[in-house]
Protein backbone atom coordinates (compact mmCIF):
# COMPACT_ATOMS: atom_id res chain seq x y z
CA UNK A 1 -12.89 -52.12 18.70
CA UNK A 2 -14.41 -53.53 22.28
CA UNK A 3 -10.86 -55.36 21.38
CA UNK A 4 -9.48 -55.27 18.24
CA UNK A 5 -9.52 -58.55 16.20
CA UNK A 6 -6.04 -58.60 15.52
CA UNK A 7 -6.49 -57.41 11.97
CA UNK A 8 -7.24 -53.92 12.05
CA UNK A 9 -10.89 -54.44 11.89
CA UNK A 10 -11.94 -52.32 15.35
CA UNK A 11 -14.34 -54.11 18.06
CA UNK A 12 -16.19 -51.16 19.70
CA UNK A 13 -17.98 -50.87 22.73
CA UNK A 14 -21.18 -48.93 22.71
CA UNK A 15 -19.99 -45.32 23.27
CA UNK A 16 -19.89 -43.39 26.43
CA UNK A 17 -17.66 -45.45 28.40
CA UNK A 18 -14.99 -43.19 30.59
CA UNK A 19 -12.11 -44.23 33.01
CA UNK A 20 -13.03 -40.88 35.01
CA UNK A 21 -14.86 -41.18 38.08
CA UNK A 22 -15.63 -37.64 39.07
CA UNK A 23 -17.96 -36.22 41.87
CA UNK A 24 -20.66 -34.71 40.94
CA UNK A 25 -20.78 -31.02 41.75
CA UNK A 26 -20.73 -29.67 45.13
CA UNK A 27 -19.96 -33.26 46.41
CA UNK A 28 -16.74 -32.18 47.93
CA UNK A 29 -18.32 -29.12 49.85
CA UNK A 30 -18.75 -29.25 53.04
CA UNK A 31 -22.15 -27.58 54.76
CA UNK A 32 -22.16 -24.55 56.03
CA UNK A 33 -22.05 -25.89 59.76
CA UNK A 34 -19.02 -27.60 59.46
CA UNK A 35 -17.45 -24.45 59.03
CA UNK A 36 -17.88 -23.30 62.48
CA UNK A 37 -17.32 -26.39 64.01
CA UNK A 38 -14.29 -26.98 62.62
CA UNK A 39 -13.16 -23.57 63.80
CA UNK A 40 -12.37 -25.10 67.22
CA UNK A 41 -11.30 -28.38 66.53
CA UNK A 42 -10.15 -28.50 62.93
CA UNK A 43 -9.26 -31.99 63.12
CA UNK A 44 -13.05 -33.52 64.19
CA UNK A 45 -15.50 -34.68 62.02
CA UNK A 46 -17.85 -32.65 61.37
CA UNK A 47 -20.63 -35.46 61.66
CA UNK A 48 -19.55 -37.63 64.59
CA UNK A 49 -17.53 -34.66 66.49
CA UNK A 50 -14.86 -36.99 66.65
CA UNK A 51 -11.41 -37.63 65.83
CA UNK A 52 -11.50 -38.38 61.68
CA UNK A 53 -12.79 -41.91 61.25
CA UNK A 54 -12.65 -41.86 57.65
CA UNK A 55 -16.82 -42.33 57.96
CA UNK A 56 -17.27 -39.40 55.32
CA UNK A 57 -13.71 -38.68 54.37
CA UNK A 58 -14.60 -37.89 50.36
CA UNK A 59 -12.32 -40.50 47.62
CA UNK A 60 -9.76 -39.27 45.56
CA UNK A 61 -10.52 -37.55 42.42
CA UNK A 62 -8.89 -39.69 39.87
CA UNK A 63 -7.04 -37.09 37.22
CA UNK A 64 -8.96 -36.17 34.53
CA UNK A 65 -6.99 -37.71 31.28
CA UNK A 66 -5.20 -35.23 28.51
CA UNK A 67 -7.93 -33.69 26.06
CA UNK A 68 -7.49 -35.96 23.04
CA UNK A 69 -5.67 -38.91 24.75
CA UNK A 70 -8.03 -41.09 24.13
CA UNK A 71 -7.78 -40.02 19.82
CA UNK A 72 -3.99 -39.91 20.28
CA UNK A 73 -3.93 -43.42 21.73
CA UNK A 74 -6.69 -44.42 18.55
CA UNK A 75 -4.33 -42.85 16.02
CA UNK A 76 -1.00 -44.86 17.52
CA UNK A 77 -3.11 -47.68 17.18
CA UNK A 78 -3.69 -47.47 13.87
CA UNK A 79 -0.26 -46.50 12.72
CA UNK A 80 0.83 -49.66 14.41
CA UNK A 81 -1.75 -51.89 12.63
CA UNK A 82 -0.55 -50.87 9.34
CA UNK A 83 2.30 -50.94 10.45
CA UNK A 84 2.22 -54.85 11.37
CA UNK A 85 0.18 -55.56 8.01
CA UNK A 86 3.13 -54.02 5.88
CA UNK A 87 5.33 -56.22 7.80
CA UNK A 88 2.98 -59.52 6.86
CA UNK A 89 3.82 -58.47 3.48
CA UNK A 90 7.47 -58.04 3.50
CA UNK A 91 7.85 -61.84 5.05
CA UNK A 92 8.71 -64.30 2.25
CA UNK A 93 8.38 -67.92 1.86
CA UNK A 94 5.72 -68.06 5.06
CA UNK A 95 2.48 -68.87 4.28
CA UNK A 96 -0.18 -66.14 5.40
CA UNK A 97 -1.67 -69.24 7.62
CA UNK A 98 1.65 -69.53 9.45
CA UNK A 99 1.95 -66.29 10.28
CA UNK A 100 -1.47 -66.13 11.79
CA UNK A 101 -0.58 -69.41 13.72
CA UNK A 102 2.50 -67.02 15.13
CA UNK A 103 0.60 -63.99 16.02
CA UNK A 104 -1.56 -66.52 18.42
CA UNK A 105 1.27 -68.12 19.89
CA UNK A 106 2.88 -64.56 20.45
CA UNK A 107 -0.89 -63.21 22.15
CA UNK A 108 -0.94 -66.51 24.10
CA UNK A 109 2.26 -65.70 26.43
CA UNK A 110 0.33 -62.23 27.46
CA UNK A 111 -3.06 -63.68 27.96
CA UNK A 112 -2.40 -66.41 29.98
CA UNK A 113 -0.79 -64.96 32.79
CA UNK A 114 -3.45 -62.44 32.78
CA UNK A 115 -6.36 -65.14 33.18
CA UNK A 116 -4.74 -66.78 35.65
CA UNK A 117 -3.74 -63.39 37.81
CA UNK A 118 -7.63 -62.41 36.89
CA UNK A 119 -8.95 -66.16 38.35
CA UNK A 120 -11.36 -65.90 35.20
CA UNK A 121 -10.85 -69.50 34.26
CA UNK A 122 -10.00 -71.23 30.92
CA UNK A 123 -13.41 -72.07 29.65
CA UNK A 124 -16.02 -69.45 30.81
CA UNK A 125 -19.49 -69.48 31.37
CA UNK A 126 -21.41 -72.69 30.73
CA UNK A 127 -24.21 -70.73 28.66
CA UNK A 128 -21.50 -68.60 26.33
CA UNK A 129 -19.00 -71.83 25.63
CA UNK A 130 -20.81 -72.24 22.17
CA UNK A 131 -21.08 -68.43 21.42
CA UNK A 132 -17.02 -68.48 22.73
CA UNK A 133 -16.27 -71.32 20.29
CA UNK A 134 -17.66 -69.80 17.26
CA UNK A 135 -15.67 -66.38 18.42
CA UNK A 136 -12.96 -67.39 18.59
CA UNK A 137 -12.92 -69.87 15.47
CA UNK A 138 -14.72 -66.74 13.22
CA UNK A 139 -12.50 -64.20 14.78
CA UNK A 140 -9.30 -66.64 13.76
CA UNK A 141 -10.41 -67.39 10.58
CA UNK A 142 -10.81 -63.90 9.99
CA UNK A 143 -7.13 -62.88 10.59
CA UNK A 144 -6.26 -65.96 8.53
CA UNK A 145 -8.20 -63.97 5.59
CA UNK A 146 -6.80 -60.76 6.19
CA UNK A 147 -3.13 -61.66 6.15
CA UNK A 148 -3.68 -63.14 2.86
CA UNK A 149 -4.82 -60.62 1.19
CA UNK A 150 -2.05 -58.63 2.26
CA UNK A 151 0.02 -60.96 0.99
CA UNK A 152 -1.57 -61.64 -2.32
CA UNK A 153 -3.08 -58.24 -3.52
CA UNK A 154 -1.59 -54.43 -2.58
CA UNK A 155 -1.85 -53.27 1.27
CA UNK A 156 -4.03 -50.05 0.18
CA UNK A 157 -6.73 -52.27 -1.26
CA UNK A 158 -6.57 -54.94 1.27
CA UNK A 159 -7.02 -52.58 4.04
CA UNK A 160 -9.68 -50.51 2.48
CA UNK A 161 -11.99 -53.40 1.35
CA UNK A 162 -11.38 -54.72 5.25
CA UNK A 163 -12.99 -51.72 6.22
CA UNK A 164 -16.48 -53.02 4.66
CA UNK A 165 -16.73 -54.99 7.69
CA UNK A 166 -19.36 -51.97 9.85
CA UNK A 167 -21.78 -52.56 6.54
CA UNK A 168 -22.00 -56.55 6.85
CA UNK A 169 -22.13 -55.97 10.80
CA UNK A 170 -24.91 -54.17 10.18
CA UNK A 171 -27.02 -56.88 8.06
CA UNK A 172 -25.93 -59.84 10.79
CA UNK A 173 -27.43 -58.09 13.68
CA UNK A 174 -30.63 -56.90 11.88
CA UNK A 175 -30.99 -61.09 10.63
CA UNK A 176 -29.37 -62.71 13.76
CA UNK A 177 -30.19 -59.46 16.99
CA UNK A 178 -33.41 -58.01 14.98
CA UNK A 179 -31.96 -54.69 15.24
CA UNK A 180 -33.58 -52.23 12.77
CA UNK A 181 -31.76 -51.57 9.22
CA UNK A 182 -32.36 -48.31 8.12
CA UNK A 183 -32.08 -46.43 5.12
CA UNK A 184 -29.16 -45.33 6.08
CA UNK A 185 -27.83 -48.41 6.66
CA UNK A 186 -28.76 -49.13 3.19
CA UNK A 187 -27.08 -46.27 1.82
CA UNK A 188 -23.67 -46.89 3.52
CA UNK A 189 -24.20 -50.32 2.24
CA UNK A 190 -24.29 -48.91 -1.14
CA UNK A 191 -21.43 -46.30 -0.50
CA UNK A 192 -19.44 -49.58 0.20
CA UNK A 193 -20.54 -51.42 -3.02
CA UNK A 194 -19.27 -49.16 -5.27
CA UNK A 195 -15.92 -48.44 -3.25
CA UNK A 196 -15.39 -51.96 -3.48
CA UNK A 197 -15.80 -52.30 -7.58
CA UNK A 198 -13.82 -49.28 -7.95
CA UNK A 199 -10.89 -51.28 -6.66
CA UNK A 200 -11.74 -54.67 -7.61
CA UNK A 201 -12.36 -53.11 -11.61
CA UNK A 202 -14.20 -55.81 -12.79
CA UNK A 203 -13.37 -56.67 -16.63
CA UNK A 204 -17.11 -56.48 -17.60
CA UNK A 205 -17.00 -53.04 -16.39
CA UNK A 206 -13.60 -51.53 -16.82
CA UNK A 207 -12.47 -53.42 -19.77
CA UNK A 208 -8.34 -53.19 -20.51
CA UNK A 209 -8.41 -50.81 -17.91
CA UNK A 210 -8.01 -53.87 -14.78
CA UNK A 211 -4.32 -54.54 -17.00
CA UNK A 212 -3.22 -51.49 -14.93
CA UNK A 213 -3.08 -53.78 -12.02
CA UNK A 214 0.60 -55.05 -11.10
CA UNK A 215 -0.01 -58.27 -10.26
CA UNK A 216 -1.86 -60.76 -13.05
CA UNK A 217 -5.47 -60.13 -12.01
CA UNK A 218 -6.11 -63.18 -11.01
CA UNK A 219 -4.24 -63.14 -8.00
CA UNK A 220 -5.01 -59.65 -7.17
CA UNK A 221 -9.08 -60.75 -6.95
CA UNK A 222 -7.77 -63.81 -4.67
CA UNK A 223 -6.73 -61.49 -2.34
CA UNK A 224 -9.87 -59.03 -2.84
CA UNK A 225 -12.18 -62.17 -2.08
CA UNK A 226 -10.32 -62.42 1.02
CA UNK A 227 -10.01 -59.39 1.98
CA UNK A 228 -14.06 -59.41 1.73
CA UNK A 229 -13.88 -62.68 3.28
CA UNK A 230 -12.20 -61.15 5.94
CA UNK A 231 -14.66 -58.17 7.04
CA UNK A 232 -17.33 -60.79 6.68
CA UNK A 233 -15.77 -63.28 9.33
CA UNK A 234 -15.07 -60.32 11.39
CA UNK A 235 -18.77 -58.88 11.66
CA UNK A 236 -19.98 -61.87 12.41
CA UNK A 237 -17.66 -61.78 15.11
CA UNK A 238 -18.83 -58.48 15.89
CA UNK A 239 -22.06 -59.64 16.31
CA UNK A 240 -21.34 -62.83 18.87
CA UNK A 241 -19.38 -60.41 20.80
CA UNK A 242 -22.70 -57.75 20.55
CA UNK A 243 -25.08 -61.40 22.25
CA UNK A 244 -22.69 -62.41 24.66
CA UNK A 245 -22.33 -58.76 25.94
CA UNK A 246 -19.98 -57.86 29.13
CA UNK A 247 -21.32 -61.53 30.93
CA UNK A 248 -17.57 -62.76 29.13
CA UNK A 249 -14.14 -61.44 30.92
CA UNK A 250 -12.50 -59.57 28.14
CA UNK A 251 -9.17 -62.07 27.96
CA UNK A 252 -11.37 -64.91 27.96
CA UNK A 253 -12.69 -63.79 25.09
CA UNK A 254 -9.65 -63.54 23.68
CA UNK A 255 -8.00 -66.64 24.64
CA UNK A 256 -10.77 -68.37 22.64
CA UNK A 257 -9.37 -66.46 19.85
CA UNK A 258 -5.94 -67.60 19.89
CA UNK A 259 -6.22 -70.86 21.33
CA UNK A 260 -8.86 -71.97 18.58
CA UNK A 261 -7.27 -69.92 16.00
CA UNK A 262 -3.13 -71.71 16.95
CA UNK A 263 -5.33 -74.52 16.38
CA UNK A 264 -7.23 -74.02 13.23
CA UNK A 265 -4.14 -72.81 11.35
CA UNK A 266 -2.05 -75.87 12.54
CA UNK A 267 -4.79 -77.87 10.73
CA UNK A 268 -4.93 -75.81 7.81
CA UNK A 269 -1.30 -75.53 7.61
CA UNK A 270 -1.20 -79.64 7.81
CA UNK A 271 -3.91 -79.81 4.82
CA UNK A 272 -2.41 -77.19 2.53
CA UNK A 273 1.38 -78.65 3.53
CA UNK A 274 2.88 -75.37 3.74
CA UNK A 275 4.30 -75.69 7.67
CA UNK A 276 8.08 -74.25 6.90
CA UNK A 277 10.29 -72.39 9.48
CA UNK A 278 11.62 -68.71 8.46
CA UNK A 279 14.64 -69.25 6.78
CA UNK A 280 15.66 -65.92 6.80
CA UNK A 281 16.84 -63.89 9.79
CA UNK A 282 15.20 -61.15 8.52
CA UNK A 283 11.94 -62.91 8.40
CA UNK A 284 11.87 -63.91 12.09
CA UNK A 285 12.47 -60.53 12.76
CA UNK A 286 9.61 -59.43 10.98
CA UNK A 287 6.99 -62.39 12.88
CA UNK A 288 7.90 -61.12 16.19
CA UNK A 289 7.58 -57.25 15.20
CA UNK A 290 3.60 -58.76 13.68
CA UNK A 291 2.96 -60.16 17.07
CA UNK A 292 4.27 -56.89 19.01
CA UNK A 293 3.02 -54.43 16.90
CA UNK A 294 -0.17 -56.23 16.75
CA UNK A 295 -0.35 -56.27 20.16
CA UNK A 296 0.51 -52.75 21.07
CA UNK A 297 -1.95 -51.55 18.31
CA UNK A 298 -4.88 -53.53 20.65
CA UNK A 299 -3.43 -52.08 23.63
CA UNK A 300 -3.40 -48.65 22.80
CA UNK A 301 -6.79 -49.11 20.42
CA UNK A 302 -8.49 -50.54 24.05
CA UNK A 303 -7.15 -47.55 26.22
CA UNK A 304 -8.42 -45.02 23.82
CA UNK A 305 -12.14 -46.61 23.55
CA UNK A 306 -11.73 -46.80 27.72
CA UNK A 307 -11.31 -42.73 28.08
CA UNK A 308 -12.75 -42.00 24.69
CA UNK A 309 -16.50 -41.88 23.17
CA UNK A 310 -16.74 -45.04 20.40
CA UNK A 311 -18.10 -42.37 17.49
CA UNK A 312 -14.38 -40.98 17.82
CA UNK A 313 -12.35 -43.30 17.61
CA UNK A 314 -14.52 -45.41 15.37
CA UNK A 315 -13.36 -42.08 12.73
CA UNK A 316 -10.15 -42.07 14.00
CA UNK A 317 -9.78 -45.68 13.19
CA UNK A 318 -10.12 -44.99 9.37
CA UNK A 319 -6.56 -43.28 9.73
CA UNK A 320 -5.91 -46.54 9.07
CA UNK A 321 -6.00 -46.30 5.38
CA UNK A 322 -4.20 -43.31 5.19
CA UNK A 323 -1.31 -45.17 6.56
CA UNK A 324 -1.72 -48.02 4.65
CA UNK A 325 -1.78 -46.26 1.87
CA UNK A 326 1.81 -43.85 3.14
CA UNK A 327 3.93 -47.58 3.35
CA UNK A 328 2.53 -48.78 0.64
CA UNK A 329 4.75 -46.31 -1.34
CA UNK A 330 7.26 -46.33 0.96
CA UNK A 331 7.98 -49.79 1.38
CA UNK A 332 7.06 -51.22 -1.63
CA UNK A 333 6.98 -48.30 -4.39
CA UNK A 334 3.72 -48.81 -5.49
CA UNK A 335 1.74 -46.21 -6.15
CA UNK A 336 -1.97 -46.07 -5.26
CA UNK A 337 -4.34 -45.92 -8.75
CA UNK A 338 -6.81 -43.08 -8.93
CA UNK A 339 -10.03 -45.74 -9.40
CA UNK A 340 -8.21 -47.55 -5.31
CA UNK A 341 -8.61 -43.69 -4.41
CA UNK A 342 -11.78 -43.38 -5.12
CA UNK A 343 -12.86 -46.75 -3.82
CA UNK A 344 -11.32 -45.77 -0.33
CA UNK A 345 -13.22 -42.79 -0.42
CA UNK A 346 -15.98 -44.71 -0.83
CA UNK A 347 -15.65 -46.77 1.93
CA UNK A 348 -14.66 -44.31 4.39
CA UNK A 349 -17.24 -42.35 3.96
CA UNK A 350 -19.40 -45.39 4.57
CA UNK A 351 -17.52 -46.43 7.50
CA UNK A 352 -17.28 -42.44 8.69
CA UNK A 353 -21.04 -42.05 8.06
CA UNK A 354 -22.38 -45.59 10.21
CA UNK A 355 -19.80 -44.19 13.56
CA UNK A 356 -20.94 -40.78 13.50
CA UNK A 357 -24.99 -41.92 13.06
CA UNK A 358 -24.45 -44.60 16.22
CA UNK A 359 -22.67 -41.81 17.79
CA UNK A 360 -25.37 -39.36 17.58
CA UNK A 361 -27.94 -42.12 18.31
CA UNK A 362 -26.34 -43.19 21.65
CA UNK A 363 -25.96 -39.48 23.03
CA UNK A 364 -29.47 -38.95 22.37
């Protein structure tokens, strides 16, 4: 989910990764000698015939976490993302760019200290500075996207269409890392395509049906561009992170992200002229709650990938939706459509279907 890029779209490591360091069997036992040595003297090494000198004195076994920790911590994760991307809706009078530009500032107090503490450096290594660059000014521009569409068209869609983002990963690294595109591959792609135009409900197909929609349907297919815009910014991202590999400390990776992306929205924010300060109390409540909750959801989302298998919590991650889709009625009263319900189905059967494949494909 790898990290998360602050949007709910999950960067995943490849799977198999464990904070468990066990022995393997028997490597605690001693042999059968020892046993009658250290009859006499129970206190000598069994090797040297000495005192202990901590020569083969066996390590610690670290405690084996909680049996579905790693899904629990997944699961809080998510609840927390939609959690932050209802909030991003409830602000008024702040332009989606703005709050972005907050969410970095909010990231940058944490990741500092840690780069420093961690001696990783601010700029990394010489080789990756372009491939850091273009991280962190996708990954930025991606959240930019996202918030927008939260703002613009209804959290269920926004968050569903967001979750196209494993079928466009999927095309980058087959045109930019060669990887092989498979049927399957094709067929999630499809799964998505249709998911996607049962929410969009284009006139051409759905006729007087897309008046249904709230909002004037203009706006609501700004905020479904961006949505896609979005999960296409973000697999690309996916990707850079995929050819730089672990040769990039993980907070250096994300300090690219927020520096560049404080930076890119202070530009935007100059162009477009919408810089304002929260006039509301209320609403500057709700920008630090984005910037905690949104980074509590990549905590968590990073210690369950650390104990748990990617395939996992790559499903678990669609839980997502289904939370989305709870505060979406509960905060704003809006009822879901059956045509967004089938789109999300859609989807997360796409986005279901490409974990549990690279699952099965890395245990092999």
């Amino acid at each position: 989910m790898r990290p998360l890029d602050g949007t709910g779209a999950a960067e995943l490591p490849e799977a198999g990764l464990a904070l468990t360091d066990d022995a393997p069997p028997g490597a605690s036992e001693e042999p059968a000698a020892a046993e009658a040595a250290e009859t006499a003297a129970p206190g000598r090494c069994w090797l040297c015939r000495s005192s202990p000198c901590g020569s083969c004195a066996q390590p610690a076994k670290k405690k084996a976490p909680c049996p579905g920790l790693g899904l629990f911590y997944t699961l809080f994760s998510a609840f927390l993302f939609a959690l932050a991307s209802s909030l991003v809706k409830k602000v008024e009078d702040v332009h989606a760019v703005e709050i972005s530009a907050f969410r970095c500032v909010f990231q940058m107090i944490v990741v500092i200290p840690c780069l420093i503490y961690r001696k990783s450096g601010f700029l990394g290594p010489k080789g990756q500075r372009i491939f850091l660059v273009l991280r962190g000014f996708l990954g930025s521009a991606s959240m930019m996207f996202a918030y927008y569409a939260f703002q613009t068209t209804s959290l269920a869609d926004a968050t569903v269409i967001s979750f196209t983002c494993p079928v466009f990963t999927s095309i980058f690294a087959c045109i930019f890392l060669k990887e092989k595109y498979s049927p399957w591959d094709a067929l999630f792609t499809a799964f998505t395509i249709v998911g996607v135009i049962l929410i969009v409900r284009p006139p051409f197909l759905f006729g007087s049906d897309t008046m249904e929609i709230n909002e004037s349907y203009s706006v609501h297919l700004k905020g479904t561009f961006a949505a896609i815009g979005h999960a296409v910014f973000a697999a690309m991202t996916l990707v850079i992170l995929r050819k730089m590999g672990k040769s990039v400390d993980y907070f250096l990776s994300i300090w690219y992200y927020v520096a560049l992306g404080l930076i890119e929205g202070i530009i935007v924010l100059f162009i477009l002229g919408e810089w304002s300060l929260p006039y509301c109390g209320l609403d500057r409540l709700y920008l630090i709650l984005i910037g905690l909750f949104g980074l509590g959801g990549q905590v968590f989302l990073t210690k369950g990938i650390q104990i748990e298998k990617a395939g996992p919590v790559a499903i678990m991650r669609t839980m997502d939706v289904v939370f989305a889709f709870i505060f979406q009625i509960i905060f704003f009263n809006d009822v879901p459509t059956w045509w967004t319900v089938g789109g999300a189905l859609c989807v997360v059967a796409s986005s279901t279907g490409a974990a549990i494949r690279k699952w099965c494909q890395s245990s092999k």
